[in-house]
Structures are given as structure tokens and as C-alpha cells.
C-alpha atoms as a PDB file:
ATOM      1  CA  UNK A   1     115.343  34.509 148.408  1.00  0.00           C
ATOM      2  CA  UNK A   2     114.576  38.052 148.835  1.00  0.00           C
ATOM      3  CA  UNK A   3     117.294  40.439 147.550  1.00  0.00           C
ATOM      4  CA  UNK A   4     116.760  43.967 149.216  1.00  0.00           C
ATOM      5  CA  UNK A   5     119.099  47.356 147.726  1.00  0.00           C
ATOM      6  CA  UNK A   6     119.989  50.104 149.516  1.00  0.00           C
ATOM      7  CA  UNK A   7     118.318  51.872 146.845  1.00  0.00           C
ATOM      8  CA  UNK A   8     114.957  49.613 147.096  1.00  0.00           C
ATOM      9  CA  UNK A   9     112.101  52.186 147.308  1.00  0.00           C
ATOM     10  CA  UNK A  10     111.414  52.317 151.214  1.00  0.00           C
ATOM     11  CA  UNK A  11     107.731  51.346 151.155  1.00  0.00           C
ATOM     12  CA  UNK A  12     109.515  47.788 149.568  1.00  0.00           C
ATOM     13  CA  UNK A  13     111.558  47.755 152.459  1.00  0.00           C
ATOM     14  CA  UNK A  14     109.141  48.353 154.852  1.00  0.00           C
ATOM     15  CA  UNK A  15     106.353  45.673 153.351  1.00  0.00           C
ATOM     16  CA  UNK A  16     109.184  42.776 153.278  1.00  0.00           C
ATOM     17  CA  UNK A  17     109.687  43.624 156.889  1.00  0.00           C
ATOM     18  CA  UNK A  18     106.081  43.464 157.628  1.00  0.00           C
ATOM     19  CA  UNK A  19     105.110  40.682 155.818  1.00  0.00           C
ATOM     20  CA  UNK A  20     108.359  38.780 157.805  1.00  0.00           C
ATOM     21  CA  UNK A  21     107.575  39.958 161.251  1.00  0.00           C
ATOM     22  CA  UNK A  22     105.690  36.533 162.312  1.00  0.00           C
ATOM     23  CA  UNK A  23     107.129  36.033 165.233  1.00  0.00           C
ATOM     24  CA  UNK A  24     105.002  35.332 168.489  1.00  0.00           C
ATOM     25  CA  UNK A  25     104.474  39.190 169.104  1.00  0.00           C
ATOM     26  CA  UNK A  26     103.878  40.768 166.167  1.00  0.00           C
ATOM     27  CA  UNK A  27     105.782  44.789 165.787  1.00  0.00           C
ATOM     28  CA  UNK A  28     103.089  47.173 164.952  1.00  0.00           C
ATOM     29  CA  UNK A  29     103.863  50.109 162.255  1.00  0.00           C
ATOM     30  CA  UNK A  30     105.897  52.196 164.671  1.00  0.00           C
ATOM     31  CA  UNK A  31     108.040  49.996 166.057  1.00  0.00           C
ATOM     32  CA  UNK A  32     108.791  48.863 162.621  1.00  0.00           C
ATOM     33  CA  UNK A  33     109.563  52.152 161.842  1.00  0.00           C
ATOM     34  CA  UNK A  34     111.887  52.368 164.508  1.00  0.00           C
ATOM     35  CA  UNK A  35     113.791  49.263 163.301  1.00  0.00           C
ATOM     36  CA  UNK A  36     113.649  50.770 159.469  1.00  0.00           C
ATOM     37  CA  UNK A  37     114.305  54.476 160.114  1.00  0.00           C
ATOM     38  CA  UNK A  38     116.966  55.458 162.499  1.00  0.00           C
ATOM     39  CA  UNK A  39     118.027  58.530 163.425  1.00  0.00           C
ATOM     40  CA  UNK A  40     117.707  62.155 164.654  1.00  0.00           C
ATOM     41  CA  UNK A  41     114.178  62.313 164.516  1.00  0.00           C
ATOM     42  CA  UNK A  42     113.486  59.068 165.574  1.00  0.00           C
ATOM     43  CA  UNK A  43     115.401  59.401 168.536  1.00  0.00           C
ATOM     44  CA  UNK A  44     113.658  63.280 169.139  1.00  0.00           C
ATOM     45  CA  UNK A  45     110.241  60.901 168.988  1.00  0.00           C
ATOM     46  CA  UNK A  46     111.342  58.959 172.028  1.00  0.00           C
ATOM     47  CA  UNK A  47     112.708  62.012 174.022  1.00  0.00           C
ATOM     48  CA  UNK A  48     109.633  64.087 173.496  1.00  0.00           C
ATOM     49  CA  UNK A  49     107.111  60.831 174.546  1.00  0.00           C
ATOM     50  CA  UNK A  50     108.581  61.985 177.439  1.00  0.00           C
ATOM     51  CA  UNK A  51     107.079  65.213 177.982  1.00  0.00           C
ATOM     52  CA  UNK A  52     105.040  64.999 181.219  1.00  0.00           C
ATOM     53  CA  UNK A  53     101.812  66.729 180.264  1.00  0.00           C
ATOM     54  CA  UNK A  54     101.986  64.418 176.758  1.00  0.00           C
ATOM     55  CA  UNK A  55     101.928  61.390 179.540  1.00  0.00           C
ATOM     56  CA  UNK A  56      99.442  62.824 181.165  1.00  0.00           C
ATOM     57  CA  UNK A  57      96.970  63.076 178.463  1.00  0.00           C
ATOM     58  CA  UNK A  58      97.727  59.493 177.222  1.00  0.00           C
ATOM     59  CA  UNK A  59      96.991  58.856 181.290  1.00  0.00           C
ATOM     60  CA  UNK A  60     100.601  57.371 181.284  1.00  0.00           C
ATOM     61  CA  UNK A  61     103.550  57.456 183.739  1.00  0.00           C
ATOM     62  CA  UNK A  62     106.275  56.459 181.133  1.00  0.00           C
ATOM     63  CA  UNK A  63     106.521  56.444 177.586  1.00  0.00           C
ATOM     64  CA  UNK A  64     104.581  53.790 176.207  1.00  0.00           C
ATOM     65  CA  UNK A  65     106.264  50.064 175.358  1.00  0.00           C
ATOM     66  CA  UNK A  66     104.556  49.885 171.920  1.00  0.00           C
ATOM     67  CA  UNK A  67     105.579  53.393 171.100  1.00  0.00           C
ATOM     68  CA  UNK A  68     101.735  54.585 169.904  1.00  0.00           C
ATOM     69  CA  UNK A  69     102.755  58.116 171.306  1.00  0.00           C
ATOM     70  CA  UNK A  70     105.758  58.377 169.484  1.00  0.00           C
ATOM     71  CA  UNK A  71     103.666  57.708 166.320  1.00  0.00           C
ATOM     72  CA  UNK A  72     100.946  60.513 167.443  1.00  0.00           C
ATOM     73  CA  UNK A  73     103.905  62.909 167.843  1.00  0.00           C
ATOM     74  CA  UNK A  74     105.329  61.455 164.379  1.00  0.00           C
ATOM     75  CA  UNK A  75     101.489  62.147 163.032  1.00  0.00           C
ATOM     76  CA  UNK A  76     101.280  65.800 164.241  1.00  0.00           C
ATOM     77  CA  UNK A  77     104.769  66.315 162.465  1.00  0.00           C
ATOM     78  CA  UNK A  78     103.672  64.868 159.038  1.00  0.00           C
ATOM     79  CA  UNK A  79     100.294  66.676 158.792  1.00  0.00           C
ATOM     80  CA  UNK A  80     101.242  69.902 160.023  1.00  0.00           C
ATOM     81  CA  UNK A  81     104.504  70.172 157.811  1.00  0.00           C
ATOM     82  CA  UNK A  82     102.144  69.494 155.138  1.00  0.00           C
ATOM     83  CA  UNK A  83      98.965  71.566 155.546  1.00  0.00           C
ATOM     84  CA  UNK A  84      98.857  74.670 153.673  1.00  0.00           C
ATOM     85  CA  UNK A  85      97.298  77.050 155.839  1.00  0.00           C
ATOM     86  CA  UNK A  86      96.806  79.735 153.006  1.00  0.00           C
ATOM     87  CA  UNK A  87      95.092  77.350 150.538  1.00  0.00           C
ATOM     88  CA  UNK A  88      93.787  74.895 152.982  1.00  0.00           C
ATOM     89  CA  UNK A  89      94.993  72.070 151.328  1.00  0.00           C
ATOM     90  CA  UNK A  90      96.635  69.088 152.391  1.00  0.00           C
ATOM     91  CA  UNK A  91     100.432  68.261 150.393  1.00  0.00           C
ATOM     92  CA  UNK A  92     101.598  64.785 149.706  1.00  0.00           C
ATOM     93  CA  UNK A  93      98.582  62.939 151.176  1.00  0.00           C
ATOM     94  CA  UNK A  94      96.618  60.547 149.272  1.00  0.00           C
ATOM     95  CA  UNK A  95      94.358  58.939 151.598  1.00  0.00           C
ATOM     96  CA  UNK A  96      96.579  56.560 153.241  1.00  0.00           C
ATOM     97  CA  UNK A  97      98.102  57.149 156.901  1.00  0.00           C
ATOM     98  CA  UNK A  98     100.392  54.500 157.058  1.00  0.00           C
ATOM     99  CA  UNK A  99     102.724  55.545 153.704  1.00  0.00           C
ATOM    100  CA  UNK A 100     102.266  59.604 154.371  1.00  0.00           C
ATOM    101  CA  UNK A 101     103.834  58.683 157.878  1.00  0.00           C
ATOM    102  CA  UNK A 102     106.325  56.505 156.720  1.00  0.00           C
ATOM    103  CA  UNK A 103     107.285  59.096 153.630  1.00  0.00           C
ATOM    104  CA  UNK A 104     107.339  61.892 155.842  1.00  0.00           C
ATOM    105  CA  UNK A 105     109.938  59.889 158.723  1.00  0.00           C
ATOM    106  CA  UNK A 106     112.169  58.502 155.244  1.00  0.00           C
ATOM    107  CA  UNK A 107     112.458  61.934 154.424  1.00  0.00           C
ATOM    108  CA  UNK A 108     113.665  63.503 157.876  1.00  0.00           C
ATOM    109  CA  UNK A 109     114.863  60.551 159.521  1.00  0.00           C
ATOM    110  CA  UNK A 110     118.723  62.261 158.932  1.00  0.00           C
ATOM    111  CA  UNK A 111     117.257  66.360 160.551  1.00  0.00           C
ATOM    112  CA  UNK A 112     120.182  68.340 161.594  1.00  0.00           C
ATOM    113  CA  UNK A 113     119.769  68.878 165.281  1.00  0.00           C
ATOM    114  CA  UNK A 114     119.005  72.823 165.026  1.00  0.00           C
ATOM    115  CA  UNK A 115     115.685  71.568 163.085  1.00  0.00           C
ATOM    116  CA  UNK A 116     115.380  68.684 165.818  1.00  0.00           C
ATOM    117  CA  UNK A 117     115.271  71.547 168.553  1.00  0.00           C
ATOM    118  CA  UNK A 118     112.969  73.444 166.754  1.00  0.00           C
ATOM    119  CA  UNK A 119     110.742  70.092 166.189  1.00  0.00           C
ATOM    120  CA  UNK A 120     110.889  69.897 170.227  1.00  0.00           C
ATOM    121  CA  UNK A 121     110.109  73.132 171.162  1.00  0.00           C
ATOM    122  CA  UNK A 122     107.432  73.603 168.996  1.00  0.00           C
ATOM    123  CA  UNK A 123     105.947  70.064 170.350  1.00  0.00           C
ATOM    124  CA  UNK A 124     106.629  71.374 174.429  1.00  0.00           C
ATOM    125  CA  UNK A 125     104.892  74.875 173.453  1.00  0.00           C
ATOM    126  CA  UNK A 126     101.995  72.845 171.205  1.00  0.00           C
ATOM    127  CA  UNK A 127     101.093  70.429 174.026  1.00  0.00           C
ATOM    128  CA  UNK A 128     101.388  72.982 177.102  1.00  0.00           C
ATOM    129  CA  UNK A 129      98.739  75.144 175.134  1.00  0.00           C
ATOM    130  CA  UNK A 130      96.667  71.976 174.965  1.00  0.00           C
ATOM    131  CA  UNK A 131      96.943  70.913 178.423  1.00  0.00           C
ATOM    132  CA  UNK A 132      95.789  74.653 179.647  1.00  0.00           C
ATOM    133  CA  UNK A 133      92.982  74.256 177.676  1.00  0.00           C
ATOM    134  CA  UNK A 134      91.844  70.428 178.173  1.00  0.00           C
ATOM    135  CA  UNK A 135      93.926  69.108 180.764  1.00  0.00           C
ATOM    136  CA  UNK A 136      94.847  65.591 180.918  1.00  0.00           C
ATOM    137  CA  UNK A 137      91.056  64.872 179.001  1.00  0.00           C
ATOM    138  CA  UNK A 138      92.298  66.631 175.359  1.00  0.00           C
ATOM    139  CA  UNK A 139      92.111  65.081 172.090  1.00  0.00           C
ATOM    140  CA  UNK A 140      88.472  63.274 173.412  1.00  0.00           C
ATOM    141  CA  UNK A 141      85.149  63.726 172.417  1.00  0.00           C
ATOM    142  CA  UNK A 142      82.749  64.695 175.032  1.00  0.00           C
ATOM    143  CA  UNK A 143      80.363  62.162 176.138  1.00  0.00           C
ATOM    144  CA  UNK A 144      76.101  62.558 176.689  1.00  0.00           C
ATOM    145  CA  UNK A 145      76.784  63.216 180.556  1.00  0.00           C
ATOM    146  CA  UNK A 146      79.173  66.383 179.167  1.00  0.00           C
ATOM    147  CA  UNK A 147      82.454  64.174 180.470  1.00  0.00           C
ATOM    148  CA  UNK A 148      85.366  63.249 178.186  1.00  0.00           C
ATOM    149  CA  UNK A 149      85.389  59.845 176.554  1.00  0.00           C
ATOM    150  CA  UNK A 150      87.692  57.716 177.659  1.00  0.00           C
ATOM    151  CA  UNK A 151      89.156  56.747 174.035  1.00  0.00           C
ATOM    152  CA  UNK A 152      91.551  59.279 172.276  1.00  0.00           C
ATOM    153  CA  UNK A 153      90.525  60.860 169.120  1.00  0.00           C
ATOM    154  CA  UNK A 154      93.712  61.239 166.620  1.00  0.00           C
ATOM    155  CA  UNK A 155      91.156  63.299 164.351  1.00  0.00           C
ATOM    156  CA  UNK A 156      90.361  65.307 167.676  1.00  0.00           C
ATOM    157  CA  UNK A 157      94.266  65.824 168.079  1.00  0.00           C
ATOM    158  CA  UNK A 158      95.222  66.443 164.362  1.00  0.00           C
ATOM    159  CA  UNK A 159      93.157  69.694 164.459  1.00  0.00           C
ATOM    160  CA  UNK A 160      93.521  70.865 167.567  1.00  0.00           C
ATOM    161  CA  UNK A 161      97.377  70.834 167.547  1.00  0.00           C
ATOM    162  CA  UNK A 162      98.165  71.998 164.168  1.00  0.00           C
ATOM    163  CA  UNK A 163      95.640  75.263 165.062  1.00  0.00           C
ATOM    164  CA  UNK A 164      97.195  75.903 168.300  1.00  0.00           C
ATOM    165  CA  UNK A 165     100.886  76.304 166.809  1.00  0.00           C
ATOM    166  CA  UNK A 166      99.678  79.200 165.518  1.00  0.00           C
ATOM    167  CA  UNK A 167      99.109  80.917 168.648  1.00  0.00           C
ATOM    168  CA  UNK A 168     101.317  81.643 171.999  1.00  0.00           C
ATOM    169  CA  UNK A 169     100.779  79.690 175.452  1.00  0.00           C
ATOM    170  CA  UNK A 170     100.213  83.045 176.820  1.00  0.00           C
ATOM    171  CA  UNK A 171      97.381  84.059 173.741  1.00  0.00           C
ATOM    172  CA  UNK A 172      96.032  80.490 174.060  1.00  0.00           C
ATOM    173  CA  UNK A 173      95.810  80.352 178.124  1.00  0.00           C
ATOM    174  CA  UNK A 174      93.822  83.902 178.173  1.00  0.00           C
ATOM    175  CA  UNK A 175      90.909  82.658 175.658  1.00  0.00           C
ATOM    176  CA  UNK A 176      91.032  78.614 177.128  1.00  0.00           C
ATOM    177  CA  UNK A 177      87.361  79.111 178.144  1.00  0.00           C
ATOM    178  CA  UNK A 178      86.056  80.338 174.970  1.00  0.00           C
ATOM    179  CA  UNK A 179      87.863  78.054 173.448  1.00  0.00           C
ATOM    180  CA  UNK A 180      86.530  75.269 175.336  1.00  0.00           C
ATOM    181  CA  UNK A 181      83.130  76.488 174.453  1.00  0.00           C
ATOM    182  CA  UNK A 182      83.749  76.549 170.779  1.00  0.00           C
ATOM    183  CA  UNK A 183      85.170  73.068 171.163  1.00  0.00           C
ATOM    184  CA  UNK A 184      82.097  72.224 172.829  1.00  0.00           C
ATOM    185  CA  UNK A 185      79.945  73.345 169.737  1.00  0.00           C
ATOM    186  CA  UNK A 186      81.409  72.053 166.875  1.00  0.00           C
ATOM    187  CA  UNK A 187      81.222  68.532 168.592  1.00  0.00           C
ATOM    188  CA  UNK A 188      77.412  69.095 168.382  1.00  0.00           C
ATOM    189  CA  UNK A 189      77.263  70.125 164.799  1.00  0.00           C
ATOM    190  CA  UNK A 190      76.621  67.210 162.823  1.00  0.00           C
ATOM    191  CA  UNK A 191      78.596  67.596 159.827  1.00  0.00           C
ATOM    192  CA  UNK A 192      81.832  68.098 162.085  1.00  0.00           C
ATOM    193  CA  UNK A 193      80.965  65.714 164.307  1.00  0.00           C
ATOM    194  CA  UNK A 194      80.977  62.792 161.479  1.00  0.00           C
ATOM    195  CA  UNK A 195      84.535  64.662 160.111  1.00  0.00           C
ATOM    196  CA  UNK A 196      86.118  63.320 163.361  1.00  0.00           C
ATOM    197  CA  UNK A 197      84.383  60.153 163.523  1.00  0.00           C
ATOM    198  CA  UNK A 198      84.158  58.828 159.673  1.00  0.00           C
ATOM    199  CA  UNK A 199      85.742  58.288 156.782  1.00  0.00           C
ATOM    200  CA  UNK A 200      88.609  60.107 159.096  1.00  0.00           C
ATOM    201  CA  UNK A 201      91.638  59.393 156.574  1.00  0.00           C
ATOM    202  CA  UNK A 202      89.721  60.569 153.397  1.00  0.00           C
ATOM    203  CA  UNK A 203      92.258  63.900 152.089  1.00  0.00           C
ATOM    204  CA  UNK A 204      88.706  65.709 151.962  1.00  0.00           C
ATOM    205  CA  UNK A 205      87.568  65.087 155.722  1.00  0.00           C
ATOM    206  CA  UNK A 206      90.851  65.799 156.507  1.00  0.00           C
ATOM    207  CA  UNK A 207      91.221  69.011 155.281  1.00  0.00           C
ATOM    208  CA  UNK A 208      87.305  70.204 155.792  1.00  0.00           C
ATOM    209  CA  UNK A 209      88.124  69.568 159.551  1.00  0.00           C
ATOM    210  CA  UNK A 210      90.672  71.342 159.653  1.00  0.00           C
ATOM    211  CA  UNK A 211      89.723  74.264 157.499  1.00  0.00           C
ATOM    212  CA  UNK A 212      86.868  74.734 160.083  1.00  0.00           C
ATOM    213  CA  UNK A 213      88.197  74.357 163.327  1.00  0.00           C
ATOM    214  CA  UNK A 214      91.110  76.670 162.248  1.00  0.00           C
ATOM    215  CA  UNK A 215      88.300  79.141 161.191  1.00  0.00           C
ATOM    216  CA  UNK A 216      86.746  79.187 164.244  1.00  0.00           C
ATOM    217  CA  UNK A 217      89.520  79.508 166.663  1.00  0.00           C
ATOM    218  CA  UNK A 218      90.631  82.214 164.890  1.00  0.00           C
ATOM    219  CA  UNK A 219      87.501  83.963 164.929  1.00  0.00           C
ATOM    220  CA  UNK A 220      87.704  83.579 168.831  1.00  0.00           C
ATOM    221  CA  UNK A 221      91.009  84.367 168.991  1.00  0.00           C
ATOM    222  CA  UNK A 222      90.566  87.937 167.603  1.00  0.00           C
ATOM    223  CA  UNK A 223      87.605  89.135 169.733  1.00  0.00           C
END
């Protein structure tokens, strides 16, 4: 018999719940996160899946059954609330996605609604920057025939969203094509190419990728 508190440390919780999930279709992190960590920001997660350019970069009509884009949306929360953009560095992180994520949601499962609207708006102004830039093709690397792959990057996403919150739609749509062309770049030089495609969870790749794509869209951004 397992006895479980309501003051058991949440990771507890959450491993019990894993390791007891055997049934014939097996709940993947998120959904066991929905089960484990109800409320205001859990339900934001499911309205803002919603969002129909979101859908259309995930080349969905609806929100998706296993709710993987409510744990991208969940992902761009957790990272950006803790990347220092002064010092670079990344907060609370220690080289592990699934307990940063599940820390992060413990901590702001209970949001009042004002910071749940803010949450949302920021996401709706975030991901319409994003689609004027990439269209329904962001977050993917480009491929040797200068398409889009067809697989989503979450490295790709992680660094392109938490730099573009920085911006305006309006500041972001008038320099899309030299941003494009800067994305275009750094996907060809080697060192941040392997930053999006190894070792992609390491705190260090984390925040090198992100010091240096924020570096260089700001350079762009002030010519």
C-alpha cells in the first residue's frame, strides 16, 4: 500500500502516478499533468492550443488529443519566466525537462486570472510575430533543398519565441525578411546548428542558444 499526503513533494506524486499508469494506453507527461495539476493555468493551456495560427504551425485543425501543444505552450512559459535576459542565464534548470516543467506548472497551477490574461496575450502577440515571419513552417530546420523539415524543433521554438517577446508584431513584421535571413545563417553555422540538434537539454546548450540568437536579432533589429 502506497500512502500519498497532501504535503508529499509533487515530483512523489507525480512518479507514483507514472509508474501506475499501465493501463492499455499509456498517459504521456502532459496528460498526467493535467490529471495532477488543475487549474487556472492548466485550463489557459487548453484555451490557447486553440489559437489558430498555433494550429497551423503544428499543421492541425483542433487542439491535439494527446495535448503535446499544450506542453510546448507550457515549455515556452517555464523557460522564458526563467531566462535572465541581463545575465544570460538560465534559473531553476538543472538539466532535466520533465521536473523544470512540472515545477514550474506546481508552482502556477493556482495564477490569478489578471496574470492568466497576461499569460494569453503575451502567447497571441508571441505566435502572430512568429507566423509573419515563418508561416505555418516555424520552429523547423531548413532542409538541403532550402524547404522546411517536416519535424518540429522545440530547441528551434524555445529561442525563437522567448526573443520575439521582446519585440512588437508591428517591429517584428517590418524586419521578417532580415530576420528570415539571419535565421537562415545561423542554421549553417556549425556550432549553432549542433545547439539545436544535441545535447539540446544540457543548461549550457540551452542558454548558449539562446544567448546567440537573442544577440543577433537584436543586432538586426536596430539597423
Amino acid at each position: 500500500m502506497i500512502l500519498i499526503f497532501n504535503d508529499s513533494h509533487p515530483e512523489i506524486k507525480y512518479d507514483i502516478f507514472m509508474r501506475l499508469n499501465s493501463g492499455s494506453v499509456r498517459l504521456n507527461e502532459q496528460e498526467l499533468r493535467n490529471c495532477l495539476y488543475r487549474g487556472n493555468l492548466n485550463d489557459a493551456l487548453k484555451e490557447m492550443a486553440k489559437n489558430p495560427k498555433f494550429l497551423a504551425i503544428l499543421g492541425l485543425k483542433y487542439p491535439h488529443k494527446r495535448m503535446v501543444d499544450c506542453e510546448m505552450i507550457l515549455r515556452y512559459f517555464a523557460f522564458s519566466h526563467n531566462y535572465d535576459t541581463k545575465t544570460g542565464k538560465l534559473k531553476n534548470y538543472k538539466g532535466a525537462t520533465k521536473p523544470f516543467l512540472n515545477a514550474f506548472f506546481a508552482t502556477n497551477q493556482d495564477l490569478p486570472l489578471k496574470q492568466i490574461a497576461q499569460l494569453k496575450q503575451k502567447f497571441d502577440n508571441v505566435i502572430s510575430s512568429v507566423y509573419e515571419v515563418f508561416g505555418d513552417k516555424a520552429f523547423r530546420k531548413l532542409s538541403d533543398e532550402e524547404g522546411f523539415d517536416s519535424k518540429l524543433n522545440k530547441a528551434i521554438m524555445d529561442v525563437i519565441m522567448i526573443s520575439f517577446e521582446h519585440y512588437t508584431f508591428e517591429e517584428i513584421k517590418a524586419k521578417k525578411v532580415e530576420i528570415f535571413d539571419m535565421y537562415k545563417r545561423k542554421l549553417e553555422e556549425p556550432k549553432f546548428n549542433i545547439a539545436i540538434t544535441q545535447a539540446t537539454s544540457d543548461t549550457k546548450v540551452i542558454e548558449y542558444r539562446l544567448n546567440e540568437w537573442i544577440e543577433e536579432l537584436n543586432k538586426v533589429m536596430m539597423v
